[in-house]
N, C-alpha and C. Protein backbone atom coordinates (compact mmCIF):
# COMPACT_ATOMS: atom_id res chain seq x y z
N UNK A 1 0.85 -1.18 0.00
CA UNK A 1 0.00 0.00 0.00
C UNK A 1 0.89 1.23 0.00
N UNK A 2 0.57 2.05 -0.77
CA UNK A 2 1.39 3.45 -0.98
C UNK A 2 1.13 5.05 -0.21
N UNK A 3 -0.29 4.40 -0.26
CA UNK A 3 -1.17 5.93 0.65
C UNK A 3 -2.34 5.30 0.89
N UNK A 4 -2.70 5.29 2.27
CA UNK A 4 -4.06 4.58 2.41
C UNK A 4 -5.48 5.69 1.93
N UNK A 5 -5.27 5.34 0.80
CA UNK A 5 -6.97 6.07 0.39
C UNK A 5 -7.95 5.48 0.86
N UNK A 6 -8.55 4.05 1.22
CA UNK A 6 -9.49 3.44 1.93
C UNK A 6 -9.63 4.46 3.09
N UNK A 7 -8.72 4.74 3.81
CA UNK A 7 -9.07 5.07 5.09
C UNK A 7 -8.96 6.70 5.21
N UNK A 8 -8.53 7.04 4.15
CA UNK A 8 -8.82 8.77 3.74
C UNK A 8 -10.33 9.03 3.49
N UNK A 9 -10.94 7.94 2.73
CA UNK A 9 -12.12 8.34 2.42
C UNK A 9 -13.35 7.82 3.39
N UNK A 10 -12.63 6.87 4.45
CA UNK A 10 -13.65 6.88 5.44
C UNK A 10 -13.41 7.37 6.80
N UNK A 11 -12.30 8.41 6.30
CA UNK A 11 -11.99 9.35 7.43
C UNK A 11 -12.99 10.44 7.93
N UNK A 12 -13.63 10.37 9.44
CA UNK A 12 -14.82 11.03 9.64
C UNK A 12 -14.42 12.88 10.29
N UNK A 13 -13.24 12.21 11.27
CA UNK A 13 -12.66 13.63 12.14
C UNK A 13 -12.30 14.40 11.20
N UNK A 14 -11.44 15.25 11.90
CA UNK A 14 -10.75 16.62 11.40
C UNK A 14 -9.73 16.73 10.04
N UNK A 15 -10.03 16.55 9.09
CA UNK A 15 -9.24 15.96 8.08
C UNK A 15 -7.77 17.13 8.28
N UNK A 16 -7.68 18.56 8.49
CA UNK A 16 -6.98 19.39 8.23
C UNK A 16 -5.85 19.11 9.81
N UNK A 17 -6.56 18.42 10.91
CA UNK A 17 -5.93 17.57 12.21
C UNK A 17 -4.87 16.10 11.47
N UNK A 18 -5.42 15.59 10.85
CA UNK A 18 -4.96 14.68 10.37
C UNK A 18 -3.30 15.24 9.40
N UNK A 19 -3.78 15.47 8.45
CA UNK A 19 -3.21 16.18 7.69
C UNK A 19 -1.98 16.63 8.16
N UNK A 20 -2.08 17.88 9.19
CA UNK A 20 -1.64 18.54 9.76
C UNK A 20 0.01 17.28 10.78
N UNK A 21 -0.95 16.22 11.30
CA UNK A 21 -0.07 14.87 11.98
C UNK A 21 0.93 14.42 10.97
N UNK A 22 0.40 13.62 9.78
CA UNK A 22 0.94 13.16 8.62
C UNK A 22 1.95 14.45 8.63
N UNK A 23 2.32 15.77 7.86
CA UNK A 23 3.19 16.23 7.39
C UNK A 23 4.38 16.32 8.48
N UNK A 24 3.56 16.55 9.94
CA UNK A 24 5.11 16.57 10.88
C UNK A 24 5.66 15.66 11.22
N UNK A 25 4.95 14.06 10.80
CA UNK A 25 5.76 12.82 10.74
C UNK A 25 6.63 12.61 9.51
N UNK A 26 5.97 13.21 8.41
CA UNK A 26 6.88 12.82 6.90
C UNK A 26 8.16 13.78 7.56
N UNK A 27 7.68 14.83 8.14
CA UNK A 27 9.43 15.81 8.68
C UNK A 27 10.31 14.95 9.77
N UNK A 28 9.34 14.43 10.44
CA UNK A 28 10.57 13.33 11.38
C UNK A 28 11.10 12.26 10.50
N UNK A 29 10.79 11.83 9.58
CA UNK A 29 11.17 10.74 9.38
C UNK A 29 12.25 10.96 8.50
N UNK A 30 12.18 11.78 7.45
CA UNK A 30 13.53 12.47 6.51
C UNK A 30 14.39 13.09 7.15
N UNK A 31 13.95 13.74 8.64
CA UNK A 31 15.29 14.14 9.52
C UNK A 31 16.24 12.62 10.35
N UNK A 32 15.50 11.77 10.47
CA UNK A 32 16.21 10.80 11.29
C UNK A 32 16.79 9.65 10.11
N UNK A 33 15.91 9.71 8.52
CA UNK A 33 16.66 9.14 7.76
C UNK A 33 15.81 7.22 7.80
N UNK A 34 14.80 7.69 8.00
CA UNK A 34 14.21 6.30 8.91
C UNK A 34 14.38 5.11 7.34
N UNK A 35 14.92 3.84 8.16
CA UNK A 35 15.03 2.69 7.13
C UNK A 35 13.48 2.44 5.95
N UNK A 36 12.10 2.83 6.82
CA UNK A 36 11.34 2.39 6.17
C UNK A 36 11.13 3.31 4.61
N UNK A 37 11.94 4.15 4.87
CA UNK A 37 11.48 4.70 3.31
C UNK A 37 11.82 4.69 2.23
N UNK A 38 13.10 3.58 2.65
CA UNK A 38 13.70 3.13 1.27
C UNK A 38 12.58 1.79 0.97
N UNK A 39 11.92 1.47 2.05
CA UNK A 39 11.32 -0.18 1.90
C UNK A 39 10.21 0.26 1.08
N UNK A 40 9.52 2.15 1.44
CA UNK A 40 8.51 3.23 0.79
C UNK A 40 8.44 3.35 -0.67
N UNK A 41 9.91 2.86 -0.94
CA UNK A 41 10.59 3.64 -2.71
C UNK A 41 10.62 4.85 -2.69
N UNK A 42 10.95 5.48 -1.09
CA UNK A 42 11.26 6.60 -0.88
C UNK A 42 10.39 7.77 -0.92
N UNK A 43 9.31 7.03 -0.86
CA UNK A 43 7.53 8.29 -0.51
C UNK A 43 7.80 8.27 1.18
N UNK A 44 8.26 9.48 1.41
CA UNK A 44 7.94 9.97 2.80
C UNK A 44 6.86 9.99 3.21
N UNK A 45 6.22 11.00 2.32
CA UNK A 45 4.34 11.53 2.58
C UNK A 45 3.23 10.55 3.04
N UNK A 46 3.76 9.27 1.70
CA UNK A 46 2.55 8.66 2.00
C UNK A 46 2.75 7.24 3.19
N UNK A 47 4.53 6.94 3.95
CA UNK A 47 4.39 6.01 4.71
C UNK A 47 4.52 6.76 5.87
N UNK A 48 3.96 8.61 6.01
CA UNK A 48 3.33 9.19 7.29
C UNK A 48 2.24 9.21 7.38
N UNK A 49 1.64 9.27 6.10
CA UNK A 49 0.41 9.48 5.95
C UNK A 49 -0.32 7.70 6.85
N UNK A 50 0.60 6.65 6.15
CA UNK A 50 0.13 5.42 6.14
C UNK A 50 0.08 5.28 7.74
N UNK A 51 0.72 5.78 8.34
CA UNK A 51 1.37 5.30 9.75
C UNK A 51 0.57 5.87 10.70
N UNK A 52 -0.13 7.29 10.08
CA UNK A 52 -0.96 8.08 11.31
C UNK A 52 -2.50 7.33 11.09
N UNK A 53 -2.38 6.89 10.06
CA UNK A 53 -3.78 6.79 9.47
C UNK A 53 -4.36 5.20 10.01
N UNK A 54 -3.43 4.15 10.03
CA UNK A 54 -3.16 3.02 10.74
C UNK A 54 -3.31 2.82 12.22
N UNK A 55 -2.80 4.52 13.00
CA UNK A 55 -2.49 4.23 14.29
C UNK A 55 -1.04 3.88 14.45
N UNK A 56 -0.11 3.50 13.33
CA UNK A 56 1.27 3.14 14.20
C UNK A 56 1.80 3.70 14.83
N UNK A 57 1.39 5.36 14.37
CA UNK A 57 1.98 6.06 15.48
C UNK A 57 0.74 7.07 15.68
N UNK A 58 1.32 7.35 16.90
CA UNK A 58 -0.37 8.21 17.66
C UNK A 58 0.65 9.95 17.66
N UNK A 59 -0.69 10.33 17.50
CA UNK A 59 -0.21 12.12 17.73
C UNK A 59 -2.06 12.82 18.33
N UNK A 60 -1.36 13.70 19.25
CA UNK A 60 -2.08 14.70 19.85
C UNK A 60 -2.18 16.53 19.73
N UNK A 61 -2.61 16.81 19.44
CA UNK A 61 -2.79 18.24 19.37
C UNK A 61 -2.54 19.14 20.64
N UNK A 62 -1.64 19.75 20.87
CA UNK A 62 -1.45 20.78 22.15
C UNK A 62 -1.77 21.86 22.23
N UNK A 63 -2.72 22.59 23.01
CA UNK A 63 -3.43 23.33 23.45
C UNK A 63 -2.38 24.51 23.37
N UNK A 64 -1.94 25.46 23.49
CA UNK A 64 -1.19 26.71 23.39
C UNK A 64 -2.36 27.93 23.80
């Protein structure tokens, strides 16, 4: 899977929350160089996109 569109399109919450998760994970992951994105063919976007969208990794929104 390259970008989970299944679960984009039965995404109910905050799509611009989402969104917003996905891009500051595609930035962690090209700063630390992470192994999975060569396994990606080197799509950052869509194995953050894949990962928030899955749950592999969890993110929260902070109040300011």
């Amino acid at each position: 899977m390259i970008f989970p569109l299944e679960q984009l399109v039965e995404f109910k919450d905050n799509v611009y929350e989402i969104t917003c998760a996905a891009i500051r994970r595609a930035y962690q992951l090209s700063m630390v160089r992470d192994e999975e994105i060569e396994e990606n063919d080197g799509k950052v976007v869509s194995l953050a996109a894949r990962q928030v969208f899955t749950k592999t990794v969890e993110y929260q929104i902070e109040k300011q």
